[in-house]
C-alpha atoms as a PDB file:
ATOM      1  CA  UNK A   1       0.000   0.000   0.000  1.00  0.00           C
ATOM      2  CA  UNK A   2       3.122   2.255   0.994  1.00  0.00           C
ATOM      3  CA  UNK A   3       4.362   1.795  -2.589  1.00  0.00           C
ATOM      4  CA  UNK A   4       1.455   2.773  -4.150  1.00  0.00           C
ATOM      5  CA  UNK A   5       0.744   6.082  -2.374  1.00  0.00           C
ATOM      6  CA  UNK A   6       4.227   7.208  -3.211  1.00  0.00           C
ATOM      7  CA  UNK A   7       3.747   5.816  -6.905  1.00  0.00           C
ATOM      8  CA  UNK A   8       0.497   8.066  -7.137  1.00  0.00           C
ATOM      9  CA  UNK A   9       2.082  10.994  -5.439  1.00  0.00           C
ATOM     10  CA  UNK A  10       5.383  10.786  -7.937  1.00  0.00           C
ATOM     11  CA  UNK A  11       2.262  11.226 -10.309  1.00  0.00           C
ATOM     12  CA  UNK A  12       1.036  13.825  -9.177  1.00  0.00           C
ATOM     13  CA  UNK A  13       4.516  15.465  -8.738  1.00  0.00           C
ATOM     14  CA  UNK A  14       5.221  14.958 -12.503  1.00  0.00           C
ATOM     15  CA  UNK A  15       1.746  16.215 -13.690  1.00  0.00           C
ATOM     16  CA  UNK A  16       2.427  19.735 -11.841  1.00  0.00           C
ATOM     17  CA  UNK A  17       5.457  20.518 -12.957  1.00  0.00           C
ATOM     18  CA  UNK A  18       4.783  19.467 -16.600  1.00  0.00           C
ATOM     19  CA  UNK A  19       1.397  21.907 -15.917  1.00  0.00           C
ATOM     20  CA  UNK A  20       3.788  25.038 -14.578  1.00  0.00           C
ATOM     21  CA  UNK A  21       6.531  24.517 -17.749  1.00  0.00           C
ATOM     22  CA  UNK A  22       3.288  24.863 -20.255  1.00  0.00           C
ATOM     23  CA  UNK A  23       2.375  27.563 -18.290  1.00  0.00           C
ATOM     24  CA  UNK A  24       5.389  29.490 -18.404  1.00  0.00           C
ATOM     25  CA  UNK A  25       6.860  29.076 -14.909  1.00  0.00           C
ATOM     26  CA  UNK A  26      10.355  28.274 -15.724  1.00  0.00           C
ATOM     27  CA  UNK A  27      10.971  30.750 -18.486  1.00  0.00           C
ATOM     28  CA  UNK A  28      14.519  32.396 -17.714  1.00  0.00           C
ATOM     29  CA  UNK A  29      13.445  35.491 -18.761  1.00  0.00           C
ATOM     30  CA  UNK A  30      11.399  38.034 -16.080  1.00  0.00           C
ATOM     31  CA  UNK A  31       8.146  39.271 -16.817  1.00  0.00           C
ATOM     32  CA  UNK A  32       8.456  42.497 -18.469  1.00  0.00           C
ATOM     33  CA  UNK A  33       9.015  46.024 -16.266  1.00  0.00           C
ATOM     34  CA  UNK A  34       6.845  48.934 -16.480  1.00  0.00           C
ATOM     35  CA  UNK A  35       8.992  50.353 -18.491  1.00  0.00           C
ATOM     36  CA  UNK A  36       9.095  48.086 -21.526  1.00  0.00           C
ATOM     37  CA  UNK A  37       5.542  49.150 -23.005  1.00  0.00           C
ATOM     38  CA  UNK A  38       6.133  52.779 -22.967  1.00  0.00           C
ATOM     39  CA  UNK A  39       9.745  52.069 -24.494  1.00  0.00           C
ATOM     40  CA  UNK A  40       8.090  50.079 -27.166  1.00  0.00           C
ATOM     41  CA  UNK A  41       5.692  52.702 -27.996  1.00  0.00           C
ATOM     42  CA  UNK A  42       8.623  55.298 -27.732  1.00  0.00           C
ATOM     43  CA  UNK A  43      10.264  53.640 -30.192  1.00  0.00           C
ATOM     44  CA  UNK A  44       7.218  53.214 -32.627  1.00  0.00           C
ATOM     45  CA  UNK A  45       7.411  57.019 -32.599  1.00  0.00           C
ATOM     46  CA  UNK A  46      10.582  57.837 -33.745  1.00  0.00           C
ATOM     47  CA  UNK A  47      11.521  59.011 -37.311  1.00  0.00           C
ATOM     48  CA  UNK A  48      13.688  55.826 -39.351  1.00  0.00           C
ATOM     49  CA  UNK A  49      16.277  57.048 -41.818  1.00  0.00           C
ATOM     50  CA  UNK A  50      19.555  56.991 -43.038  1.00  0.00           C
ATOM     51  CA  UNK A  51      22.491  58.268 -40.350  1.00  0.00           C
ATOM     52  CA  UNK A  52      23.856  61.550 -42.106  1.00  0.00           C
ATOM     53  CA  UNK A  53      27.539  60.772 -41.448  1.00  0.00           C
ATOM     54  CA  UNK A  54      30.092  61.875 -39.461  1.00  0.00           C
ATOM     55  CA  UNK A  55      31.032  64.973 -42.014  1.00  0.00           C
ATOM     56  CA  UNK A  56      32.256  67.977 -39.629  1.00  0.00           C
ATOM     57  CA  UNK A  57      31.764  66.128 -36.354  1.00  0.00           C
ATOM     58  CA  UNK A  58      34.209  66.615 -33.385  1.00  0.00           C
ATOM     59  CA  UNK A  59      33.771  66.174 -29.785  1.00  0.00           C
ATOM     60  CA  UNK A  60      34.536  69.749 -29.391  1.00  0.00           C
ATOM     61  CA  UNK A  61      31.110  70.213 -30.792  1.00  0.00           C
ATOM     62  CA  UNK A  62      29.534  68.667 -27.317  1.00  0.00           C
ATOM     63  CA  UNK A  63      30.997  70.877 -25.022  1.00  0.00           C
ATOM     64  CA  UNK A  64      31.673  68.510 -22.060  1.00  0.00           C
ATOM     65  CA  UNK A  65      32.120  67.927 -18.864  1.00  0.00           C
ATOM     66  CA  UNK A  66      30.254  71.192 -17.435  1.00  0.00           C
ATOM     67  CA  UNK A  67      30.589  72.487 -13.945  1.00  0.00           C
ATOM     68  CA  UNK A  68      27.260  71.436 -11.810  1.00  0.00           C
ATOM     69  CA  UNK A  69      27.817  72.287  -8.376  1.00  0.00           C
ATOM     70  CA  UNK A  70      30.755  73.960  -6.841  1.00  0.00           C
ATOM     71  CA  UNK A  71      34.272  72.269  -8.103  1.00  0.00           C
ATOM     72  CA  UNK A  72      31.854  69.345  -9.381  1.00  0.00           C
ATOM     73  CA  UNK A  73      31.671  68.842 -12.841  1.00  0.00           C
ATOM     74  CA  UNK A  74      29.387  66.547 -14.739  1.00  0.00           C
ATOM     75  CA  UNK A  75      31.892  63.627 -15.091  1.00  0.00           C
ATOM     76  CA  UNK A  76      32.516  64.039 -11.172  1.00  0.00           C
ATOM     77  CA  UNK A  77      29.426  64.420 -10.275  1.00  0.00           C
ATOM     78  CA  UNK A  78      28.114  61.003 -12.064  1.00  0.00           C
ATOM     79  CA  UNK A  79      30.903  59.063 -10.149  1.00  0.00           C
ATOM     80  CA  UNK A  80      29.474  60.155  -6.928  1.00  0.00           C
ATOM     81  CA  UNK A  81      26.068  59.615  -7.995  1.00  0.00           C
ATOM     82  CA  UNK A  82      26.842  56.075  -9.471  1.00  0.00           C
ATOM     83  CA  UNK A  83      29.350  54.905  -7.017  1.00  0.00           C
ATOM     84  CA  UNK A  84      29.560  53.566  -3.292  1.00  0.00           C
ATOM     85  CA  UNK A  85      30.905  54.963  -0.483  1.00  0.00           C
ATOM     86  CA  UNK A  86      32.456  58.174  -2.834  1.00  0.00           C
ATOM     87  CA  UNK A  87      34.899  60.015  -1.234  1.00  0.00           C
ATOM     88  CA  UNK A  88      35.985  63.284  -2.809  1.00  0.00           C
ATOM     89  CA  UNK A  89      39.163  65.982  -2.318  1.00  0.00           C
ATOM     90  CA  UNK A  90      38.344  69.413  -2.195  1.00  0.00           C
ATOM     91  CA  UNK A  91      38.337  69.825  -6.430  1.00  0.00           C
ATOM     92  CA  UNK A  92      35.375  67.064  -6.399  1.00  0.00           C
ATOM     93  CA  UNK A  93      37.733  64.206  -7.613  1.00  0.00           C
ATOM     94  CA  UNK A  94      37.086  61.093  -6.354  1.00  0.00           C
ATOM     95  CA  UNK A  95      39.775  59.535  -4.107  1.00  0.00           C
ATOM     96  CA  UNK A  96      38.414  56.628  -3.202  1.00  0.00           C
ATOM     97  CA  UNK A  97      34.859  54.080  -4.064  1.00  0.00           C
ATOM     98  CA  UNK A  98      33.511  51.268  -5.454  1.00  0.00           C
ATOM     99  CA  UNK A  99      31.547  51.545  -8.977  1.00  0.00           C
ATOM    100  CA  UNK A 100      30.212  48.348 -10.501  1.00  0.00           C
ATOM    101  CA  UNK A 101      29.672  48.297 -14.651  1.00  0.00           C
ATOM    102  CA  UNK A 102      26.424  47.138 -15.652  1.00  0.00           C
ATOM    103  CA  UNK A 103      27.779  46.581 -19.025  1.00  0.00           C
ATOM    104  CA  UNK A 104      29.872  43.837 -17.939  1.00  0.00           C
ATOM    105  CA  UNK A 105      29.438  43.393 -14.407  1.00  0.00           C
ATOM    106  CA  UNK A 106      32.730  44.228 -13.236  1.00  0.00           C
ATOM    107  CA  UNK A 107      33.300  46.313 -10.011  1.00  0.00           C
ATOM    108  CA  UNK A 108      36.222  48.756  -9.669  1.00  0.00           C
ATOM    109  CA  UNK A 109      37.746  50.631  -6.404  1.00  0.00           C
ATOM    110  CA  UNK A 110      39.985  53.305  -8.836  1.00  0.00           C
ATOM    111  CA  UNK A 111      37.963  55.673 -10.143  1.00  0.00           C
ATOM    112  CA  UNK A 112      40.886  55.763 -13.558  1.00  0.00           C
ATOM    113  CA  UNK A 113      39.210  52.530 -14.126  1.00  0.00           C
ATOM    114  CA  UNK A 114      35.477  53.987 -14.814  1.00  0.00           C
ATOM    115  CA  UNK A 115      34.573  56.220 -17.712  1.00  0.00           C
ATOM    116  CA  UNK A 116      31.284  58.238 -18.026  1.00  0.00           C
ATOM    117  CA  UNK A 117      29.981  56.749 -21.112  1.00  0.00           C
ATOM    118  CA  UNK A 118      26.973  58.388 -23.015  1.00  0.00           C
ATOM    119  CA  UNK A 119      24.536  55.798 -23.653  1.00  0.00           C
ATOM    120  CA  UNK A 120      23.555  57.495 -27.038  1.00  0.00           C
ATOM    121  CA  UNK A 121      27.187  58.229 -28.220  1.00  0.00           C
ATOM    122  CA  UNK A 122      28.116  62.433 -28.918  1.00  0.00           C
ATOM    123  CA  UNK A 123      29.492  60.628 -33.005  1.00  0.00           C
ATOM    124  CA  UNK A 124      25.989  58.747 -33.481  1.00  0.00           C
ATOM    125  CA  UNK A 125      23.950  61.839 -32.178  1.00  0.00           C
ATOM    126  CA  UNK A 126      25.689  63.786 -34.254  1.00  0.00           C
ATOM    127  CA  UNK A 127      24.767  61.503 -37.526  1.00  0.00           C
ATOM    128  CA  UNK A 128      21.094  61.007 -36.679  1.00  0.00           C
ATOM    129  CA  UNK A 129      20.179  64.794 -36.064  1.00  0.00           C
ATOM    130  CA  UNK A 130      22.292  66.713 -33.603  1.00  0.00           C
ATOM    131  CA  UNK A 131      24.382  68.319 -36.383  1.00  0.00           C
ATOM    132  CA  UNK A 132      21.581  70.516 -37.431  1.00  0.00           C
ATOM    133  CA  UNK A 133      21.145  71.778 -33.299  1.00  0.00           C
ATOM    134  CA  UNK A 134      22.929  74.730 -31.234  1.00  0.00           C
ATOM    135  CA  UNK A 135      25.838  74.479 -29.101  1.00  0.00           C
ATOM    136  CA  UNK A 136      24.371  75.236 -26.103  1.00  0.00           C
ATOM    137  CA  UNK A 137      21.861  72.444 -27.317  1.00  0.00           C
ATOM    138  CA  UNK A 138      24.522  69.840 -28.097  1.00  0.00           C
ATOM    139  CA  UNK A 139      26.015  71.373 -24.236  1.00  0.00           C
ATOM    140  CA  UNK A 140      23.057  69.676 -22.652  1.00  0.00           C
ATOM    141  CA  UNK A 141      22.532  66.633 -24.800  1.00  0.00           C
ATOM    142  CA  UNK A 142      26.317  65.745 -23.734  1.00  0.00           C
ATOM    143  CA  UNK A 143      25.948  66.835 -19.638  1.00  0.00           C
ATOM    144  CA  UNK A 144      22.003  65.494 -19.370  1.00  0.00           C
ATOM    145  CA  UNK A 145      21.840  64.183 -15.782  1.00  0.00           C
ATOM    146  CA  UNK A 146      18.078  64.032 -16.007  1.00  0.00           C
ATOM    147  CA  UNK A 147      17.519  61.396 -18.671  1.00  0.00           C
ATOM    148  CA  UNK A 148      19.480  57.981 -17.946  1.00  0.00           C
ATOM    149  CA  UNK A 149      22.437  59.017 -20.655  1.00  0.00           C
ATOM    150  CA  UNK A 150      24.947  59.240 -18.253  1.00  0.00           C
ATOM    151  CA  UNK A 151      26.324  55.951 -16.581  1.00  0.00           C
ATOM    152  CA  UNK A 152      29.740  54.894 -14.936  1.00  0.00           C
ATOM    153  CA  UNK A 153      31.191  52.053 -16.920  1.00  0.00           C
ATOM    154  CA  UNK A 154      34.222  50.036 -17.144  1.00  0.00           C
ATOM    155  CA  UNK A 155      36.593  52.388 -18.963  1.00  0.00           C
ATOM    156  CA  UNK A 156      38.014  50.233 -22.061  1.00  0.00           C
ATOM    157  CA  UNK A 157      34.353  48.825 -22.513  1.00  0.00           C
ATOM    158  CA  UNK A 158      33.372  52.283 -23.371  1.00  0.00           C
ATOM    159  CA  UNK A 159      35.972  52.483 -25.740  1.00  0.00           C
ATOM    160  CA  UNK A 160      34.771  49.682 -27.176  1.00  0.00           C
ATOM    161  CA  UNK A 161      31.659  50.849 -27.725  1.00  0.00           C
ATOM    162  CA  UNK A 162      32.932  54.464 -29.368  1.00  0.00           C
ATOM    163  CA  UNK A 163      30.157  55.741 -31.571  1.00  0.00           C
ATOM    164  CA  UNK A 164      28.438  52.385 -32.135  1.00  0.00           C
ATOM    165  CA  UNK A 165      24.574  52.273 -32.521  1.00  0.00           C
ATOM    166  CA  UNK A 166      22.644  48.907 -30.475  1.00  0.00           C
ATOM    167  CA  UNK A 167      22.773  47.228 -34.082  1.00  0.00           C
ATOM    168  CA  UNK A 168      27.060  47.707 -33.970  1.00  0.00           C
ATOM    169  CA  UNK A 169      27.510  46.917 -30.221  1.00  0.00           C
ATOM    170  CA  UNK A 170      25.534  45.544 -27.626  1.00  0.00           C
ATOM    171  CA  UNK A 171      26.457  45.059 -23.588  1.00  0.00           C
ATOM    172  CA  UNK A 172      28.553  42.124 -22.850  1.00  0.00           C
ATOM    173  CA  UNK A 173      25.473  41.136 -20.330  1.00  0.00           C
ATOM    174  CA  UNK A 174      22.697  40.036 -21.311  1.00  0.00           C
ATOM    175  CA  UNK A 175      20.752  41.106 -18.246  1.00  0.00           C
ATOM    176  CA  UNK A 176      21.645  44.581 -19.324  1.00  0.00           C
ATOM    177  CA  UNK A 177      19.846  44.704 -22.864  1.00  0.00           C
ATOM    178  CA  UNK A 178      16.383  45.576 -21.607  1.00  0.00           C
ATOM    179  CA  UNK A 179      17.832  48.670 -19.673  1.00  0.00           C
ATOM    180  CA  UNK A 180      20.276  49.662 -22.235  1.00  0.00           C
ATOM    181  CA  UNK A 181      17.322  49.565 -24.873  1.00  0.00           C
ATOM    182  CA  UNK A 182      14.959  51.270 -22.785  1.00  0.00           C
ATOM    183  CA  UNK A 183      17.792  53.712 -21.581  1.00  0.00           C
ATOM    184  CA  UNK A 184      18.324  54.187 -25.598  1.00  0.00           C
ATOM    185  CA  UNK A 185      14.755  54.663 -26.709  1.00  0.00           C
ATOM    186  CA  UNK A 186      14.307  57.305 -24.298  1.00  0.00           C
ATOM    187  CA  UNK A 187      17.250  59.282 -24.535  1.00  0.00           C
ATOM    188  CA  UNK A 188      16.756  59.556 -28.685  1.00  0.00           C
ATOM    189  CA  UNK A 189      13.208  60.020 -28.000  1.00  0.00           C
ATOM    190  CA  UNK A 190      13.225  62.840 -25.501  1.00  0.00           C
ATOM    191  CA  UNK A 191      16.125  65.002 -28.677  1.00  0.00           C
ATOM    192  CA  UNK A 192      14.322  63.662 -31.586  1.00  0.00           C
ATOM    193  CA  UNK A 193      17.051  61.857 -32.944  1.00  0.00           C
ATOM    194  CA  UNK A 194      16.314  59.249 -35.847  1.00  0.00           C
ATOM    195  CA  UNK A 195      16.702  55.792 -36.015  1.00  0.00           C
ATOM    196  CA  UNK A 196      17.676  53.262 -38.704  1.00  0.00           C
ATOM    197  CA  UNK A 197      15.939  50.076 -39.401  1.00  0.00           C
ATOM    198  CA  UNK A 198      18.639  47.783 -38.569  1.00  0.00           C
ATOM    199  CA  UNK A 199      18.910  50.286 -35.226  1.00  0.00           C
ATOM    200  CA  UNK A 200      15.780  49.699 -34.824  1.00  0.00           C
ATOM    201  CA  UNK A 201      15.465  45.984 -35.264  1.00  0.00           C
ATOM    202  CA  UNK A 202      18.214  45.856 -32.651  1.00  0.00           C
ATOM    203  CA  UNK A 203      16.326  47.675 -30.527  1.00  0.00           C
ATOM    204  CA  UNK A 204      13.202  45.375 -30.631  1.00  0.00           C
ATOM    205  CA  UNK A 205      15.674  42.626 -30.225  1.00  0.00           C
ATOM    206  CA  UNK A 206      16.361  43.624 -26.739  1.00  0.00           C
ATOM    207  CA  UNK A 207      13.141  44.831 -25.307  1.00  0.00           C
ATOM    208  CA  UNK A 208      12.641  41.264 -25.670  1.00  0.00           C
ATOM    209  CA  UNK A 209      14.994  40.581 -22.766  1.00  0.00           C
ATOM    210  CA  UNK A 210      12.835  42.830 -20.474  1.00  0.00           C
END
């Protein structure tokens, strides 16, 4: 009789876990964030066509890093923000911390390890609509601590990465694409900057991670 309870209940077992992986249950992937939908529908929105080139582009056209508060400049002023236990001397430069990469997960204590990278690049704003804009325009588009374009990162990462688009380069971690997409979409959104279709395919791509 002993046998033949656990034979039914090995049953039963089997039955509800075959029921939860129908269902869904062990998908790897999280359900999607809040965020996801509105990115999606950001990204509907925006204008698709050809990048204009890099023709008369230099950094010096992005006037960068500005001063924010006091000695604090933008660059500075990210590190604090993005960093643990931040210790400053009295110009604002960080002389001591811990800042962790969400492109590739690595954590750093020197703060000549981290770059400020701009998650839409100064070279590929330039080539999808910035050239036409001001200077003072470009100014904020390259010290914008209110939309997520600012983010410590590991430093030769960001080299990397240069002036590629999300169809050229993508973050080492996967667990990264949703927010770098989302982070993407609404930076080019908020400046009306263009996308391309491969960009944009890209894009989709990794709101699927979300």
């Amino acid at each position: 009789m002993k046998k033949s309870w656990l034979s039914v209940g090995a049953v039963i077992v089997v039955a509800l876990l075959v029921a939860a992986w129908q269902a869904g249950a062990f998908k790897t992937q999280p359900p999607p964030p809040a965020n996801a939908a509105p990115a999606g529908a950001q990204l509907a929105g925006l204008v698709v066509k050809p990048r204009n080139g890099m023709g008369g582009y230099s950094r010096e056209k992005f006037p960068h890093w500005a001063k924010v508060s006091g000695e604090c400049d933008t660059r500075e002023t990210v590190l604090k923000r993005d960093g643990q236990d931040v210790r400053t001397d009295a110009q604002c430069r960080p002389t001591a911390g811990t800042w962790h990469s969400p492109y590739d997960g690595a954590t750093w204590t020197k703060a000549s390890d981290v770059d400020i990278d701009h998650t839409v690049p100064l070279g590929q704003a330039w080539e999808s609509g910035a050239a036409s804009w001001t200077t003072d325009h470009r100014k904020e588009f390259a010290n914008d601590l209110v939309r997520p374009q600012l983010k410590a990162v590991t430093d030769n990462v960001n080299q990397a990465k240069g002036d590629k688009a999300p169809d050229e380069w993508r973050p080492a971690l996967k667990a990264d694409w949703c927010a770098y997409a989302t982070d993407w979409i609404t930076v080019k959104s908020y400046y009306q900057l263009t996308v391309t279709d491969p960009e944009k395919a890209a894009l989709t791509d990794m709101l699927n991670y979300c």
